[in-house]
C-alpha atoms as a PDB file:
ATOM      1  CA  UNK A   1      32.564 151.933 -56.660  1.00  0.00           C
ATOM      2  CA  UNK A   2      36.123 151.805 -58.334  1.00  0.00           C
ATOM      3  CA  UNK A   3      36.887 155.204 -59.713  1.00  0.00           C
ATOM      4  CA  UNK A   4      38.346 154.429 -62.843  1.00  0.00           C
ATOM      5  CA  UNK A   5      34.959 153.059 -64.251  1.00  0.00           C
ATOM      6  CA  UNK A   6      33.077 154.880 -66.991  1.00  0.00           C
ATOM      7  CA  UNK A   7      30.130 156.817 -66.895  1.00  0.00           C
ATOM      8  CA  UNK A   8      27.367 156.253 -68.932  1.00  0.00           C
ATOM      9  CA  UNK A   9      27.069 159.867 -70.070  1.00  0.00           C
ATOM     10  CA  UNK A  10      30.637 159.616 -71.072  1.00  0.00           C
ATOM     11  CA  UNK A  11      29.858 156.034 -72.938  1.00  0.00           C
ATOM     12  CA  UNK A  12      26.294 156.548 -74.531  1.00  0.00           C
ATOM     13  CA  UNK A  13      27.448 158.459 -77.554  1.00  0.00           C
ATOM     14  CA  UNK A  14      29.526 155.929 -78.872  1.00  0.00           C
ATOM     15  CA  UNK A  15      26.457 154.127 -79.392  1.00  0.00           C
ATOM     16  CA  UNK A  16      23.760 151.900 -77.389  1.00  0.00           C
ATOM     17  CA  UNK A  17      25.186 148.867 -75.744  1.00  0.00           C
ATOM     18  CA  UNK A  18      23.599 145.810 -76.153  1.00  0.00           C
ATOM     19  CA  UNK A  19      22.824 143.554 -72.843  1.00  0.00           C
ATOM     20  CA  UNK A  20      25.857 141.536 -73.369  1.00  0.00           C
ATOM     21  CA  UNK A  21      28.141 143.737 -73.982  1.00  0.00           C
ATOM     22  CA  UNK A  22      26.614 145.125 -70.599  1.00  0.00           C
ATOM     23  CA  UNK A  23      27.490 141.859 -69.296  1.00  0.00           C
ATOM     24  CA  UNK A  24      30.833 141.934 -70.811  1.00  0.00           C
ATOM     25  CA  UNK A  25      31.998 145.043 -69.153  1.00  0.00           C
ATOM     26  CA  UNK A  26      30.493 144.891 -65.501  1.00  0.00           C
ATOM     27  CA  UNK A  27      32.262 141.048 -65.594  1.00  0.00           C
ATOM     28  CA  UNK A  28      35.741 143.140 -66.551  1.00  0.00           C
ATOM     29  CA  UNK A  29      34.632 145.870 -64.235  1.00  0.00           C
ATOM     30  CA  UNK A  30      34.734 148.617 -66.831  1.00  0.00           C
ATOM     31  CA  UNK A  31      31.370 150.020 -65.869  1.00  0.00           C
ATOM     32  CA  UNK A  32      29.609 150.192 -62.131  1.00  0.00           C
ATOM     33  CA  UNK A  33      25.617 149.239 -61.936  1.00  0.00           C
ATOM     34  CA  UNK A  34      24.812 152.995 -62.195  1.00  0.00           C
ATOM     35  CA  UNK A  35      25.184 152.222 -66.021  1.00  0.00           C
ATOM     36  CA  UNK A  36      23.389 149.225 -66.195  1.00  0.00           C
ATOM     37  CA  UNK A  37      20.855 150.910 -64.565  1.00  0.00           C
ATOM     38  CA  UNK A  38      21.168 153.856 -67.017  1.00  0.00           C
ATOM     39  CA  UNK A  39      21.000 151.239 -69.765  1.00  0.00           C
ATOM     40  CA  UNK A  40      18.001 149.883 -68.717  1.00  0.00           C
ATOM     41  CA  UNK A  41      16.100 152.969 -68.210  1.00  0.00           C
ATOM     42  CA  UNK A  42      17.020 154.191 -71.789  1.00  0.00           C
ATOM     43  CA  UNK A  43      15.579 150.945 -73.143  1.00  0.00           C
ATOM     44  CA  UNK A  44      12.375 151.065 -71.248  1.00  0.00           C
ATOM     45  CA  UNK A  45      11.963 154.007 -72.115  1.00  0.00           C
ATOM     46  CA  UNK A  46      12.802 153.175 -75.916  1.00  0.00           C
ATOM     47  CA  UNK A  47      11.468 150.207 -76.902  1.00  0.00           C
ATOM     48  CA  UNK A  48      11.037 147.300 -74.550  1.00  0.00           C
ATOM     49  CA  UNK A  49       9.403 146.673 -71.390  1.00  0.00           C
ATOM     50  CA  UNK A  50      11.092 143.635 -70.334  1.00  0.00           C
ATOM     51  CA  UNK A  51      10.782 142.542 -66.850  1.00  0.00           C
ATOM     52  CA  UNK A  52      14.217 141.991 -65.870  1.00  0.00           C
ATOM     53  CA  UNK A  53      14.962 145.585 -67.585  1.00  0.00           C
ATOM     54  CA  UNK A  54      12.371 146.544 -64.318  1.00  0.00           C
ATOM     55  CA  UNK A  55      13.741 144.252 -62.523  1.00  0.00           C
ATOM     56  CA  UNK A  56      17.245 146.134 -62.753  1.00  0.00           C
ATOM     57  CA  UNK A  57      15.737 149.410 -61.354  1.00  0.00           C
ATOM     58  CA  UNK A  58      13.964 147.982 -58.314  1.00  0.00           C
ATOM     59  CA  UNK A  59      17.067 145.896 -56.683  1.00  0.00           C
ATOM     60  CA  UNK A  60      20.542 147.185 -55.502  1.00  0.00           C
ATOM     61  CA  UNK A  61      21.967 143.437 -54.647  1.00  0.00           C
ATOM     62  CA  UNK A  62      24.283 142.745 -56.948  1.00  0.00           C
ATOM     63  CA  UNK A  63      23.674 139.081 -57.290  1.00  0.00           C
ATOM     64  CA  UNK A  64      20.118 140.132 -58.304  1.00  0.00           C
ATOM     65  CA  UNK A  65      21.333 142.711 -61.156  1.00  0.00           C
ATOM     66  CA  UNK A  66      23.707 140.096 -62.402  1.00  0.00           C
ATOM     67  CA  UNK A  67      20.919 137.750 -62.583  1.00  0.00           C
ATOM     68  CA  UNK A  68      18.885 140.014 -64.332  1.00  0.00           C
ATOM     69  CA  UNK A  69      21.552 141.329 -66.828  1.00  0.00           C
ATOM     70  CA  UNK A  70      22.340 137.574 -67.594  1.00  0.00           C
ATOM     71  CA  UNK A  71      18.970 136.987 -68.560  1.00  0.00           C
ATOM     72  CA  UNK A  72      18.662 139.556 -70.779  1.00  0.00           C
ATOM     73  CA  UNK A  73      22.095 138.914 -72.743  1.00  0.00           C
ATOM     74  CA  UNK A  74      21.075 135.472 -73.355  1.00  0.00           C
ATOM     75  CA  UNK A  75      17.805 136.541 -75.073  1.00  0.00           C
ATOM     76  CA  UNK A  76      19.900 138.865 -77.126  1.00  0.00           C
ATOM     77  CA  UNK A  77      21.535 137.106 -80.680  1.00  0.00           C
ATOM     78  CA  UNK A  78      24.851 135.838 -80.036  1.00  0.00           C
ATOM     79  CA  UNK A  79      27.892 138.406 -80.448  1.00  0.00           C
ATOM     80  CA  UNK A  80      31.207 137.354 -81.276  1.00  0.00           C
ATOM     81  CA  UNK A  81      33.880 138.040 -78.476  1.00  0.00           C
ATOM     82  CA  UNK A  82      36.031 140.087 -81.075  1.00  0.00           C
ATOM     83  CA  UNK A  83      33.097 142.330 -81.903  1.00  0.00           C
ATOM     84  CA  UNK A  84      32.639 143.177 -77.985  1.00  0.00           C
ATOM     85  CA  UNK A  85      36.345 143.398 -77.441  1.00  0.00           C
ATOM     86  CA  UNK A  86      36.730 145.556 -80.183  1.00  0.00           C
ATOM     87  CA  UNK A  87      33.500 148.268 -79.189  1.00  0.00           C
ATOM     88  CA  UNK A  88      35.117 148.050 -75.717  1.00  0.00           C
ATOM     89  CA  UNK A  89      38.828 148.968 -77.109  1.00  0.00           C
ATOM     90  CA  UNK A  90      37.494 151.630 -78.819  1.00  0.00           C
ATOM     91  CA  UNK A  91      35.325 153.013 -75.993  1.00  0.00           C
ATOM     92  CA  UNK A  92      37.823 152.701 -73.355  1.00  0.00           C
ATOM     93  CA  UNK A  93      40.568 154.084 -75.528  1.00  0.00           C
ATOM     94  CA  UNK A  94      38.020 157.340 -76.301  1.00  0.00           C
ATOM     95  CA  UNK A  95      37.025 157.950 -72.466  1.00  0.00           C
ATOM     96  CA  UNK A  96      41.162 157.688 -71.578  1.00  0.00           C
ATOM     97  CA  UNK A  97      41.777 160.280 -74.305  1.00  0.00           C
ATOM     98  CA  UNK A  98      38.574 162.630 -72.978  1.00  0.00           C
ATOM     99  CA  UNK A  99      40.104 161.914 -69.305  1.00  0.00           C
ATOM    100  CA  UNK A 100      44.036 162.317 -70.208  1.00  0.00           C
ATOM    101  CA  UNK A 101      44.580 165.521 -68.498  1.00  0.00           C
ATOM    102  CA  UNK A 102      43.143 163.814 -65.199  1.00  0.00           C
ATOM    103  CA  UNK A 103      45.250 160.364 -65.473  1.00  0.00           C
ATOM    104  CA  UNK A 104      48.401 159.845 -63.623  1.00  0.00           C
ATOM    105  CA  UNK A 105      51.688 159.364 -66.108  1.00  0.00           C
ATOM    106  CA  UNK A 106      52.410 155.374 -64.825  1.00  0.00           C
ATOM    107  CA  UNK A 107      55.866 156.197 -66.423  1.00  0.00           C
ATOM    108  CA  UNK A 108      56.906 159.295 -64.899  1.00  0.00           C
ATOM    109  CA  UNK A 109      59.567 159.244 -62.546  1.00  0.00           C
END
């Protein structure tokens, strides 16, 4: 797993994700499938009981998971690309600033 992905402890309190902004950031690899797996047991747990939220928690092939997560973003309502870009900016931007004393200065010499 690439180490400069988010956790979902770090992500959750900047609200819940919907599945396709889920979608949106495991296709940009900005989160691993330990958070879609987190986001699907919060939401069983929650609200829904969705297969393909189970579905999620009993597979580790990724072609599977992206299956399932696909399915579930299209039954969500459309969201406009702005709107996800824009939650992502802001959640990104907040987990760099949490992080900053553990990134490497790209400009230092």
């Amino acid at each position: 797993m690439n180490s400069d992905r988010m956790s979902y402890e770090g992500m959750s309190k900047y609200g819940p994700l919907t599945w396709r902004e889920v979608e949106w950031g495991i296709k940009r690899e900005l989160i691993g499938w330990d958070v879609v797996k987190s986001v699907a047991i919060e939401r069983m747990s929650s609200e829904s009981d969705q297969p393909n939220e189970l579905a999620i928690l009993s597979t580790d092939d990724p072609v599977d998971l992206m299956s399932a997560v696909g399915n579930l973003a299209s039954s969500e309502p459309h969201e406009a690309e702005m709107e996800m870009r824009s939650k992502w900016l802001r959640i990104v931007l907040a987990n760099l600033f949490v992080h900053r004393g553990e990134m490497t200065d790209p400009l230092a010499e």
